[in-house]
N, C-alpha and C. Protein backbone atom coordinates (compact mmCIF):
# COMPACT_ATOMS: atom_id res chain seq x y z
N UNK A 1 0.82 -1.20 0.00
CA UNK A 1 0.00 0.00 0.00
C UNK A 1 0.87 1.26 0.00
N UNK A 2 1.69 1.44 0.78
CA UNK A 2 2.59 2.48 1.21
C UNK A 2 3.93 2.52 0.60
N UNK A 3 4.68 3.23 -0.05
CA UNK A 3 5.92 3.59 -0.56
C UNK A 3 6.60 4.07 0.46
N UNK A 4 7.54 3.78 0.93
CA UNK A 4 8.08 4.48 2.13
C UNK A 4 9.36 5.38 1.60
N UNK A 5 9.06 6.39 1.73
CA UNK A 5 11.01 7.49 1.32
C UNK A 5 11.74 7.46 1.91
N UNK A 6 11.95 6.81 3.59
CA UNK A 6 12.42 6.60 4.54
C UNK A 6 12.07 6.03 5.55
N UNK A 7 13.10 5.32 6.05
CA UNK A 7 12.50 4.52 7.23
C UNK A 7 12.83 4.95 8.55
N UNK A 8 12.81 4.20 9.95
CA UNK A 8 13.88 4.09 10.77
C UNK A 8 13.87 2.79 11.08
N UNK A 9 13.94 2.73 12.68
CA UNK A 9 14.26 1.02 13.01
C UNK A 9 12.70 0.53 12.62
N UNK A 10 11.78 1.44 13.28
CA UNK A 10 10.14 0.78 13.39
C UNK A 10 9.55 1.76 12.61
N UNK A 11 9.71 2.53 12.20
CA UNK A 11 8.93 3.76 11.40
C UNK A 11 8.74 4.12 10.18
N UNK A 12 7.98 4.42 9.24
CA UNK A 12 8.21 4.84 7.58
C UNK A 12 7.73 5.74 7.56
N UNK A 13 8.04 6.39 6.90
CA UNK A 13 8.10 7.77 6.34
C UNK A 13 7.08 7.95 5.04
N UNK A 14 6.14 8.73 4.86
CA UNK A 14 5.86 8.71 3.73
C UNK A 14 5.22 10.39 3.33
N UNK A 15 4.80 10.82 2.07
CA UNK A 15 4.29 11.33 1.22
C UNK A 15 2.28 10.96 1.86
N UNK A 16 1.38 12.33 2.06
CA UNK A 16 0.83 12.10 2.14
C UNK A 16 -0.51 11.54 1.09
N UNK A 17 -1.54 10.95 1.33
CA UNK A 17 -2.84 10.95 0.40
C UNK A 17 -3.84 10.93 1.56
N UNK A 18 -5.27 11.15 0.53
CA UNK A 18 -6.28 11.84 1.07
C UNK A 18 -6.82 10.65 1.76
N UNK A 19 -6.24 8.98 1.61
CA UNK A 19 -6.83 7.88 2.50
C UNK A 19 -6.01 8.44 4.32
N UNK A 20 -5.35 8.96 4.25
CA UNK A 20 -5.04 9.31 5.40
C UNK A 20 -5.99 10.34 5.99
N UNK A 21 -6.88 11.54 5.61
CA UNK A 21 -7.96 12.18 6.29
C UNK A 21 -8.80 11.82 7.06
N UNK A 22 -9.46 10.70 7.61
CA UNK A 22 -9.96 10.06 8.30
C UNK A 22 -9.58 9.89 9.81
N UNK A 23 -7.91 9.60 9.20
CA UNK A 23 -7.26 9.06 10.95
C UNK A 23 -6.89 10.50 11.41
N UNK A 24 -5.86 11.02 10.42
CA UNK A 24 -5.75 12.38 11.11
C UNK A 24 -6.91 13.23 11.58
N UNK A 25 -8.15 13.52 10.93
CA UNK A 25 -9.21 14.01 11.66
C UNK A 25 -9.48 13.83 12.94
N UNK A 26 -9.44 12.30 13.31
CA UNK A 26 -9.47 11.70 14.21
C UNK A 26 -8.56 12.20 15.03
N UNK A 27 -7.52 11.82 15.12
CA UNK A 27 -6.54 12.48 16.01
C UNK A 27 -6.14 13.53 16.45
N UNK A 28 -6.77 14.69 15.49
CA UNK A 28 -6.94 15.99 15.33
C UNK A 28 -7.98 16.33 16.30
N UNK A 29 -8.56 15.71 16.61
CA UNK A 29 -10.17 15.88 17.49
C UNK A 29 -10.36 15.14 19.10
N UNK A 30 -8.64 14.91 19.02
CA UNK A 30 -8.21 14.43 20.43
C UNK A 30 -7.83 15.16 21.36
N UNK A 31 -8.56 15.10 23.07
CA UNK A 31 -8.09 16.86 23.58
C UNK A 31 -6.72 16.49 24.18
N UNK A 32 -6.15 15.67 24.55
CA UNK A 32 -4.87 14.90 25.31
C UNK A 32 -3.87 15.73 23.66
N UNK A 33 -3.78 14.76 22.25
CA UNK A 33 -3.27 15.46 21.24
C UNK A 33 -3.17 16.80 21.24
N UNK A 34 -4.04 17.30 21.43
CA UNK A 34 -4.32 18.87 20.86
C UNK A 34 -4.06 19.51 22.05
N UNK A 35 -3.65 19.71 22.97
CA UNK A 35 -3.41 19.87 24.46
C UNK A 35 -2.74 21.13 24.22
N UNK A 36 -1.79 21.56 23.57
CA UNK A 36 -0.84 22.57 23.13
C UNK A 36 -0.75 23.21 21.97
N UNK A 37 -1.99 23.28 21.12
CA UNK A 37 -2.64 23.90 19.82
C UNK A 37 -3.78 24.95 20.28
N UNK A 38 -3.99 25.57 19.72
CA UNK A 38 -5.09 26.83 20.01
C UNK A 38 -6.41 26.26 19.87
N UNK A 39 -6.42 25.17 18.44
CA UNK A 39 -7.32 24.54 18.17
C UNK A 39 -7.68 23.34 17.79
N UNK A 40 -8.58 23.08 17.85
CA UNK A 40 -8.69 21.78 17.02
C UNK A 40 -9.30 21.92 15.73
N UNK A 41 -8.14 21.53 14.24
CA UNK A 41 -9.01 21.56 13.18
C UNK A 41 -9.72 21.00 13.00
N UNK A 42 -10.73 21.43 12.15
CA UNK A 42 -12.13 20.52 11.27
C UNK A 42 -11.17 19.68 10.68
N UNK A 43 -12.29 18.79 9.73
CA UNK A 43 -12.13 17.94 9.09
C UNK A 43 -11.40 18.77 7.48
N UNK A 44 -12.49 20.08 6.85
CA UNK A 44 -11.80 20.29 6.46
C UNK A 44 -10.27 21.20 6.13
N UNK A 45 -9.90 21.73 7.70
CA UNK A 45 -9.03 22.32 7.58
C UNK A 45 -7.87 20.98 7.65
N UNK A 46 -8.39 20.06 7.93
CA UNK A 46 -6.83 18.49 8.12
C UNK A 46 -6.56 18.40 6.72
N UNK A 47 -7.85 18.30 5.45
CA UNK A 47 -7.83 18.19 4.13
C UNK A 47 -7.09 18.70 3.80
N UNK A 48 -7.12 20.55 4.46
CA UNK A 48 -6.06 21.23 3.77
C UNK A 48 -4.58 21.56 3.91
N UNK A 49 -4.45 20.74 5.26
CA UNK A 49 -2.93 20.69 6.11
C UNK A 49 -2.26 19.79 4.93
N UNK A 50 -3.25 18.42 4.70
CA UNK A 50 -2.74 17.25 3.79
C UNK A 50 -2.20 17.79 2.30
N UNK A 51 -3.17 18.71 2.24
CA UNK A 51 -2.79 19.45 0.33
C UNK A 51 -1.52 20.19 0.47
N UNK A 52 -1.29 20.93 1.46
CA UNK A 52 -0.38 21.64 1.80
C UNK A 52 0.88 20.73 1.88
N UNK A 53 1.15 19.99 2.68
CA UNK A 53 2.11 18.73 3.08
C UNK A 53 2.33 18.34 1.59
N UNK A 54 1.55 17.82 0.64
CA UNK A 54 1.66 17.31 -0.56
C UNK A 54 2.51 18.31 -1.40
N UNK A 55 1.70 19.30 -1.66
CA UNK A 55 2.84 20.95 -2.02
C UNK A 55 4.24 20.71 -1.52
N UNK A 56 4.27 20.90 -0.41
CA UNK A 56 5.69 21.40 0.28
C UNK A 56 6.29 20.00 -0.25
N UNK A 57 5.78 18.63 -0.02
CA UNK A 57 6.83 17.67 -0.66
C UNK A 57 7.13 17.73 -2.07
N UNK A 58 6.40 18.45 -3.00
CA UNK A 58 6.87 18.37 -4.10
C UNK A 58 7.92 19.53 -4.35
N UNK A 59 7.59 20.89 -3.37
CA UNK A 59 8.54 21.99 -4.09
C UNK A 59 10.03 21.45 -2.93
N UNK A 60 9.79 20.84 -1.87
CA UNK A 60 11.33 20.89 -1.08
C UNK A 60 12.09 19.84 -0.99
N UNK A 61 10.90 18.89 -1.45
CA UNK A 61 11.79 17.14 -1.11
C UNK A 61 11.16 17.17 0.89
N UNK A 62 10.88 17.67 1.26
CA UNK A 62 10.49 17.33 2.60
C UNK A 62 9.00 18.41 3.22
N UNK A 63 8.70 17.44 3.92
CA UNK A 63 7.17 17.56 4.95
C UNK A 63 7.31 17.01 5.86
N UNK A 64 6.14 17.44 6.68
CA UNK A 64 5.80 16.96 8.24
C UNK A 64 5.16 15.46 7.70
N UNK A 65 6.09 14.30 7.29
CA UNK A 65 5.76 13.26 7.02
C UNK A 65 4.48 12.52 7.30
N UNK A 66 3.78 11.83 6.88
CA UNK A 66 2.65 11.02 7.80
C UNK A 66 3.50 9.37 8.00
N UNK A 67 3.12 9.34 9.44
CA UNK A 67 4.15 8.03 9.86
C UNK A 67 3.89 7.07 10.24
N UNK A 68 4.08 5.84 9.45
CA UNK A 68 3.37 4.47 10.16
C UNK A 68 4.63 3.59 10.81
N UNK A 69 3.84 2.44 11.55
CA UNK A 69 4.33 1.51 11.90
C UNK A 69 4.82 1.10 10.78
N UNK A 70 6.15 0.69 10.78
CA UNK A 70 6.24 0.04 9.09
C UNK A 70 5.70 -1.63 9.57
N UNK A 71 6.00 -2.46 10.53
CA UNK A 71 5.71 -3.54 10.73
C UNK A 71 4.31 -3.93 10.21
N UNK A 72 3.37 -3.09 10.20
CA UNK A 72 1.56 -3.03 9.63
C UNK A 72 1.13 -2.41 9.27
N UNK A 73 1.85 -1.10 8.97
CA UNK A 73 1.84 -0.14 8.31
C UNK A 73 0.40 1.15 9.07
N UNK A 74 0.40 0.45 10.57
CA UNK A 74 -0.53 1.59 11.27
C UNK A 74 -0.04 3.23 10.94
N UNK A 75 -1.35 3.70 10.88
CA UNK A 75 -0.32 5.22 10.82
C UNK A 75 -1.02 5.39 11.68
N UNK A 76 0.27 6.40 12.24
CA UNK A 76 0.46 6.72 13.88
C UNK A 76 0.31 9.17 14.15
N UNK A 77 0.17 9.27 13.08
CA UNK A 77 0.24 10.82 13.28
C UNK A 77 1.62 11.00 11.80
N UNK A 78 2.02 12.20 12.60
CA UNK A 78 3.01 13.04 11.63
C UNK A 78 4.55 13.34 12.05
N UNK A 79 5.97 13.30 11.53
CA UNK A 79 6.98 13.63 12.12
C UNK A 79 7.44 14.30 10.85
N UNK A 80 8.26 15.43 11.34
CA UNK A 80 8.97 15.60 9.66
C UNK A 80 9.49 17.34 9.88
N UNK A 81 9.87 17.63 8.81
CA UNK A 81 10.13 18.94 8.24
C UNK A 81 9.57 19.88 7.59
N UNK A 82 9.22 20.96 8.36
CA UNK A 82 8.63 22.29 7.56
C UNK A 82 8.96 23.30 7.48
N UNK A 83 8.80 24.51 6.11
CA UNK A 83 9.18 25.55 6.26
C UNK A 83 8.56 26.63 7.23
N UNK A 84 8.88 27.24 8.05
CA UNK A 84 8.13 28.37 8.69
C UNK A 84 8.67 29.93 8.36
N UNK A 85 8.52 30.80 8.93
CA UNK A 85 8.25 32.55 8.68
C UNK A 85 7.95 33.13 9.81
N UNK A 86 7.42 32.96 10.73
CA UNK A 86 7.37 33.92 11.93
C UNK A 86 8.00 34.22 12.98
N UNK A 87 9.52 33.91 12.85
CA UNK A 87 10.19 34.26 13.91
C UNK A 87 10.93 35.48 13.50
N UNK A 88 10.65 36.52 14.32
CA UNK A 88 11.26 37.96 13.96
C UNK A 88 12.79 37.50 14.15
N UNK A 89 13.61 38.38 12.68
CA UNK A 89 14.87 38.71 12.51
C UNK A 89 15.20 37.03 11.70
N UNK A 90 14.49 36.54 11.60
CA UNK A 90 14.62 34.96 11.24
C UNK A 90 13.54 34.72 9.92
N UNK A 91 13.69 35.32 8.60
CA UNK A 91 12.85 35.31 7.54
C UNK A 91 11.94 34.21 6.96
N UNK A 92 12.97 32.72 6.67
CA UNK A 92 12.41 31.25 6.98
C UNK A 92 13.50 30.33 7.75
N UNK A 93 13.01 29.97 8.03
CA UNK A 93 13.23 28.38 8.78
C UNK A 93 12.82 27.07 8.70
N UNK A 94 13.40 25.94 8.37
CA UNK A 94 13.24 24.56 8.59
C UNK A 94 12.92 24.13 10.40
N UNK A 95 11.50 23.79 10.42
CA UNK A 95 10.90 23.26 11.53
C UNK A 95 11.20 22.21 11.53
N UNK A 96 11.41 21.12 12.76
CA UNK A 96 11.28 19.97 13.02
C UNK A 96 9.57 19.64 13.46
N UNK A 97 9.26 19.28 13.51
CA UNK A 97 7.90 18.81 14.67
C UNK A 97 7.17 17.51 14.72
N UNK A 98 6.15 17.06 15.31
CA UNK A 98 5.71 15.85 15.62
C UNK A 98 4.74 16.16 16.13
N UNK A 99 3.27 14.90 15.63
CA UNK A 99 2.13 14.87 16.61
C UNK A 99 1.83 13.64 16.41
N UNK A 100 1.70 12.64 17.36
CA UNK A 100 1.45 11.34 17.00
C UNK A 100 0.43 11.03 18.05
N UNK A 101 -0.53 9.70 17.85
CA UNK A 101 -2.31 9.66 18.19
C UNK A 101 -1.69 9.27 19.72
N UNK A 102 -2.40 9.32 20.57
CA UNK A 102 -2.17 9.32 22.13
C UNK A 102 -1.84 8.02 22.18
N UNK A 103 -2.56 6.45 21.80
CA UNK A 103 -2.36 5.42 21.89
C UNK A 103 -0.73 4.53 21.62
N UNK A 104 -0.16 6.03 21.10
CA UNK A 104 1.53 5.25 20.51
C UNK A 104 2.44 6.14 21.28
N UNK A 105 1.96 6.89 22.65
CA UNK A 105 2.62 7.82 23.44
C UNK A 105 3.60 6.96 24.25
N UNK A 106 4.80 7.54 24.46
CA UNK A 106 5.46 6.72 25.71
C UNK A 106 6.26 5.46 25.20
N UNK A 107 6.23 5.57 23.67
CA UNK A 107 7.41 4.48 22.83
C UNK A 107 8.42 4.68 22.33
N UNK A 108 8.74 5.72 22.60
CA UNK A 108 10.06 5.98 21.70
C UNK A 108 9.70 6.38 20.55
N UNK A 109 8.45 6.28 19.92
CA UNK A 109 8.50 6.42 18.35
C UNK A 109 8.90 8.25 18.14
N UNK A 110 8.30 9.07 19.00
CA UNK A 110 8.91 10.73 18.12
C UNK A 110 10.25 11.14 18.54
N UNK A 111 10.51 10.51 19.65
CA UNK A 111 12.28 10.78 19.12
C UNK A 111 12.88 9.76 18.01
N UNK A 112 12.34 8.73 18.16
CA UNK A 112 13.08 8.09 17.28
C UNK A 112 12.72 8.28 15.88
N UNK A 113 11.49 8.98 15.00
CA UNK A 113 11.20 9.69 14.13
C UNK A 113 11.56 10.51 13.84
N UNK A 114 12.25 11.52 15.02
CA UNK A 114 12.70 13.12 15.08
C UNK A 114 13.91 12.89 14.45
N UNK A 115 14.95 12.04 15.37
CA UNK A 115 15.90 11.52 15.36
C UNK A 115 16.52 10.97 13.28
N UNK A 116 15.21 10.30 13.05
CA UNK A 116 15.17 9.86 11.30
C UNK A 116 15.41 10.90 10.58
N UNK A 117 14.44 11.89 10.69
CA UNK A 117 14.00 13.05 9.99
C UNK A 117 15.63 14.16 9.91
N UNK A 118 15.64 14.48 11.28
CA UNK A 118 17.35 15.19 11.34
C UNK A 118 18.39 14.25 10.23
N UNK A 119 18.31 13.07 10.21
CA UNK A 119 19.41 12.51 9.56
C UNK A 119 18.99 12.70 7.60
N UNK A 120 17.54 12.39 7.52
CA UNK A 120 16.94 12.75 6.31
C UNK A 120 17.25 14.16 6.15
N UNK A 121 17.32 15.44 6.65
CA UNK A 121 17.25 16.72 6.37
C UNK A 121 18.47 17.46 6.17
N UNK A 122 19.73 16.82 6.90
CA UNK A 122 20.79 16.65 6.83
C UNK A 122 21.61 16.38 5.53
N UNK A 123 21.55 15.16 5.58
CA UNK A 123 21.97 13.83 4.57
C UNK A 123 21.27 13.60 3.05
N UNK A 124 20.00 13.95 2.73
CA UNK A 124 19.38 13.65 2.03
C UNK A 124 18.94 14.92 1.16
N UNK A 125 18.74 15.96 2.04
CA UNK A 125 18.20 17.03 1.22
C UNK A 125 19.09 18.30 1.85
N UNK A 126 20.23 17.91 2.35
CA UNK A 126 21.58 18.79 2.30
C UNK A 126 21.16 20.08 2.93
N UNK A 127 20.32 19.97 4.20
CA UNK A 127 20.34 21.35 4.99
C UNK A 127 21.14 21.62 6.08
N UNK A 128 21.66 22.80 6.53
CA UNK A 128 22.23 23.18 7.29
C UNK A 128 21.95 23.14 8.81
N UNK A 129 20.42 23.61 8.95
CA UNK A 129 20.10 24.00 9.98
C UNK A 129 19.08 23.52 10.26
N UNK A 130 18.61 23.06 11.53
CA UNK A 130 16.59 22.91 11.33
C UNK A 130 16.32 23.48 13.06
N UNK A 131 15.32 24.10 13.05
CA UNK A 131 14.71 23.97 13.87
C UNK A 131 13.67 23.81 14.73
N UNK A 132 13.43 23.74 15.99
CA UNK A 132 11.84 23.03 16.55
C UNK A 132 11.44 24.77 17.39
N UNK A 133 10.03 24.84 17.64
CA UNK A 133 9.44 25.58 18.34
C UNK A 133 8.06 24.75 19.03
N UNK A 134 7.66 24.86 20.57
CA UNK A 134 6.53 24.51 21.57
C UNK A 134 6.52 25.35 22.40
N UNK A 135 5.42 24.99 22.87
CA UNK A 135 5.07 26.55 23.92
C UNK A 135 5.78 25.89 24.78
N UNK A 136 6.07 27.25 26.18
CA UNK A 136 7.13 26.52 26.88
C UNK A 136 6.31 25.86 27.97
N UNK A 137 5.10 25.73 28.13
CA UNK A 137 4.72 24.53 28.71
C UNK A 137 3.92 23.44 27.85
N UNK A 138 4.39 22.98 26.99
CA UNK A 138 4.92 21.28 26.22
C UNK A 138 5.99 20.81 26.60
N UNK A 139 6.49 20.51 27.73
CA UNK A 139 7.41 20.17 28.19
C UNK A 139 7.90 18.75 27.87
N UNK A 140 7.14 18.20 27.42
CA UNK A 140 6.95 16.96 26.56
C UNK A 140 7.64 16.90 25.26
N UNK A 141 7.23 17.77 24.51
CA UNK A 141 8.52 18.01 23.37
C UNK A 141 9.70 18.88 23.32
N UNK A 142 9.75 19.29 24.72
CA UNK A 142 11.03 20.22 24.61
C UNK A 142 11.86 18.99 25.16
N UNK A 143 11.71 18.10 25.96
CA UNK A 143 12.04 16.90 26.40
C UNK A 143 12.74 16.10 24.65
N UNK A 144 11.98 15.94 23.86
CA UNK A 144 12.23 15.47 22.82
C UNK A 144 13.48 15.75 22.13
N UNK A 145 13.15 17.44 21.93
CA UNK A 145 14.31 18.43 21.61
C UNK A 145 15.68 18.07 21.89
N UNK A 146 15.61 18.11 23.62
CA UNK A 146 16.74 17.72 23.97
C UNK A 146 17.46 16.38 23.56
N UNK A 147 16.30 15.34 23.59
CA UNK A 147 17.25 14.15 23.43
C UNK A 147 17.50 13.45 21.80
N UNK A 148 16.96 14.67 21.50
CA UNK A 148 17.90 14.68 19.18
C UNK A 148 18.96 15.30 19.23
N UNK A 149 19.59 16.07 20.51
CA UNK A 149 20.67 17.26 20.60
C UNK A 149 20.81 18.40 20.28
N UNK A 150 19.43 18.85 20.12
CA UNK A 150 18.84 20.35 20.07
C UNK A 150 19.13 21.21 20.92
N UNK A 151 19.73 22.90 20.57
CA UNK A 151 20.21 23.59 21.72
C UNK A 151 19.31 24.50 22.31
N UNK A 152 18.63 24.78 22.69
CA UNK A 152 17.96 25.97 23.73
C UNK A 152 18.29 27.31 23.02
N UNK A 153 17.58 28.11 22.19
CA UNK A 153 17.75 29.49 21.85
C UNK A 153 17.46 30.63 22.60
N UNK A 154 16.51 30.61 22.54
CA UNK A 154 15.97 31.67 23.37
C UNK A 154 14.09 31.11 23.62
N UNK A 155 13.94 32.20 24.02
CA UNK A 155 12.43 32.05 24.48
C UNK A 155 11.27 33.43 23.20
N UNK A 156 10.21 33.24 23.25
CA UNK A 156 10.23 34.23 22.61
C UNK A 156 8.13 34.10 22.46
N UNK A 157 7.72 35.13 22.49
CA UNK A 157 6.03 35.58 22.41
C UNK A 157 5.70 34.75 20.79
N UNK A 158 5.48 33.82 20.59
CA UNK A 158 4.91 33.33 19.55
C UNK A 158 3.67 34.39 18.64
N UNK A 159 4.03 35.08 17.37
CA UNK A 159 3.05 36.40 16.76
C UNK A 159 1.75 35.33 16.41
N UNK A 160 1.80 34.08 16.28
CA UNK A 160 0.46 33.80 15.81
C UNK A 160 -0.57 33.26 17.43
N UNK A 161 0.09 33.48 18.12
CA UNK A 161 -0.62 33.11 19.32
C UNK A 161 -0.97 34.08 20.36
N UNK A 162 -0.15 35.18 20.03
CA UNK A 162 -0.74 36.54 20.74
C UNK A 162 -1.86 36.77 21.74
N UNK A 163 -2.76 36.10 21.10
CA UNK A 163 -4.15 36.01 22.06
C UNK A 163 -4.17 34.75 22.80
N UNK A 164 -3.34 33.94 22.69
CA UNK A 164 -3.92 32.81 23.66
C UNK A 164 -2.83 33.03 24.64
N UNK A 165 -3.18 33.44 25.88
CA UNK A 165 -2.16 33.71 27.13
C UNK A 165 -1.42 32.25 27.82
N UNK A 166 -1.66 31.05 27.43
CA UNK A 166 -1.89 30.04 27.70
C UNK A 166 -0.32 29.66 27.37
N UNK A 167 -0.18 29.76 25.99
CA UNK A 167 0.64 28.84 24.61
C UNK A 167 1.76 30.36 24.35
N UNK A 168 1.45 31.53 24.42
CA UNK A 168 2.39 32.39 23.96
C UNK A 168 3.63 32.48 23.87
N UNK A 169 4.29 31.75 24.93
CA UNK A 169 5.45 31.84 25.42
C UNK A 169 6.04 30.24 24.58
N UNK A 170 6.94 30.74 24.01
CA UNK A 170 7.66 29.35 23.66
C UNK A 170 8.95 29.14 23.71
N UNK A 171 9.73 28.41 23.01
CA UNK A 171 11.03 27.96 23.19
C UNK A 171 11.06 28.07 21.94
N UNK A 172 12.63 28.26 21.35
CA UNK A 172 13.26 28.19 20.45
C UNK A 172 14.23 27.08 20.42
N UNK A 173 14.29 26.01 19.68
CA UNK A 173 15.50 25.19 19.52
C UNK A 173 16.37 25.12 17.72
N UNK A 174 17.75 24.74 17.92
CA UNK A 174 18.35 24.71 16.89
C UNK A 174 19.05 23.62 17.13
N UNK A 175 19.67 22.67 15.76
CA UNK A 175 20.55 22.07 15.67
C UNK A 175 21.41 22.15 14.28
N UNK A 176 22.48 22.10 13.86
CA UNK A 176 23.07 22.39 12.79
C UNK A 176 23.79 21.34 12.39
N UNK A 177 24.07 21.20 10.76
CA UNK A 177 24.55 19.86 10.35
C UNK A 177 26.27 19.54 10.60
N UNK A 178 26.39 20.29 11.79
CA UNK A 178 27.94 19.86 12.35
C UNK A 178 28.13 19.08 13.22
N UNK A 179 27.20 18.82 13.52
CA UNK A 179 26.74 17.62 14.74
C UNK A 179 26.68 16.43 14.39
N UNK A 180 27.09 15.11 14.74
CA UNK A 180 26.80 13.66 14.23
C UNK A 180 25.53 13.42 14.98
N UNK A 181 24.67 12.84 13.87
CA UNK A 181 23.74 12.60 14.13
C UNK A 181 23.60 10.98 13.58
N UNK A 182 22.74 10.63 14.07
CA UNK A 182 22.73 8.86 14.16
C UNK A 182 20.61 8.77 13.92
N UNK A 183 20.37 7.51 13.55
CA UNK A 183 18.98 7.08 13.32
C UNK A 183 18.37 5.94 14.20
N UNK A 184 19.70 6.14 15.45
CA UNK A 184 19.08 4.98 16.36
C UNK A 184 18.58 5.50 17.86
């Protein structure tokens, strides 16, 4: 069913399609998941995350992947690479990020996805730099951050969250391709 562009030990990597709208909706509509988002998208704003993801893999070679078990090919959420724009003095940037369904929490799978993706972004599509942003209470993925070897930047008022007093405050992380990085 699935073409995988990359793997890791337990994970594949893929290119999204619209048979995936269903689960992501789903998971999208989870309050534990969505815990550290402003919102929860509709159904059809996931449609349009997916069209988007499809775009960005064709113009960059990389997206916020959709990621299965490769063993059964469950898909489990999203890990991967995106371009972003809103960090003042910082024009674009390569994001890291991850959201995977609550039921696959507590396995190793988003570092060890995170972990894939750095070596894919690196190695494969020859970038320099990537970095992650969470509010600074997701302490859960700043946890992550740390253990791919991500450095602590600064802190900083997130401009698209302005209004939510909650999420405003985030973290900045970086890692650069001078670092050995490994897929295990």
């Amino acid at each position: 069913m699935n073409q995988y562009l990359f793997q890791s030990e337990r994970l594949g990597f893929r290119n999204w399609t619209l048979d995936d709208l269903d689960a992501l909706a789903e998971m999208n509509n989870d309050d534990d998941v969505m815990e550290f988002f402003p919102f929860k998208p509709s159904k059809e704003q996931t449609k349009d995350f997916i069209h988007r993801m499809q775009k960005m893999y064709e113009k960059t070679g990389f997206c916020y992947f959709a990621v299965d078990i490769a063993a059964n090919k469950e898909f489990i959420g999203f890990i991967g690479l995106s371009e972003q724009s809103y960090i003042e003095n910082k024009p674009t940037f390569v994001d890291i990020g991850w959201r995977l369904k609550k039921s696959v929490w507590n396995k190793g799978y988003a570092t060890e996805g995170a972990k894939a993706c750095l070596d894919f972004g690196f190695h494969q599509i020859g970038l320099t730099d990537i970095y992650s942003v969470a509010s600074e209470i997701n302490i859960k993925s700043e946890a992550i951050m740390k253990k791919i070897g991500m450095q602590r930047i600064k802190t900083f008022k997130h401009p698209k969250l302005l209004e939510d007093k909650r999420l405003v405050n985030c973290v900045f992380y970086h890692i650069s391709n001078n670092r050995k990085q490994t897929t295990t």
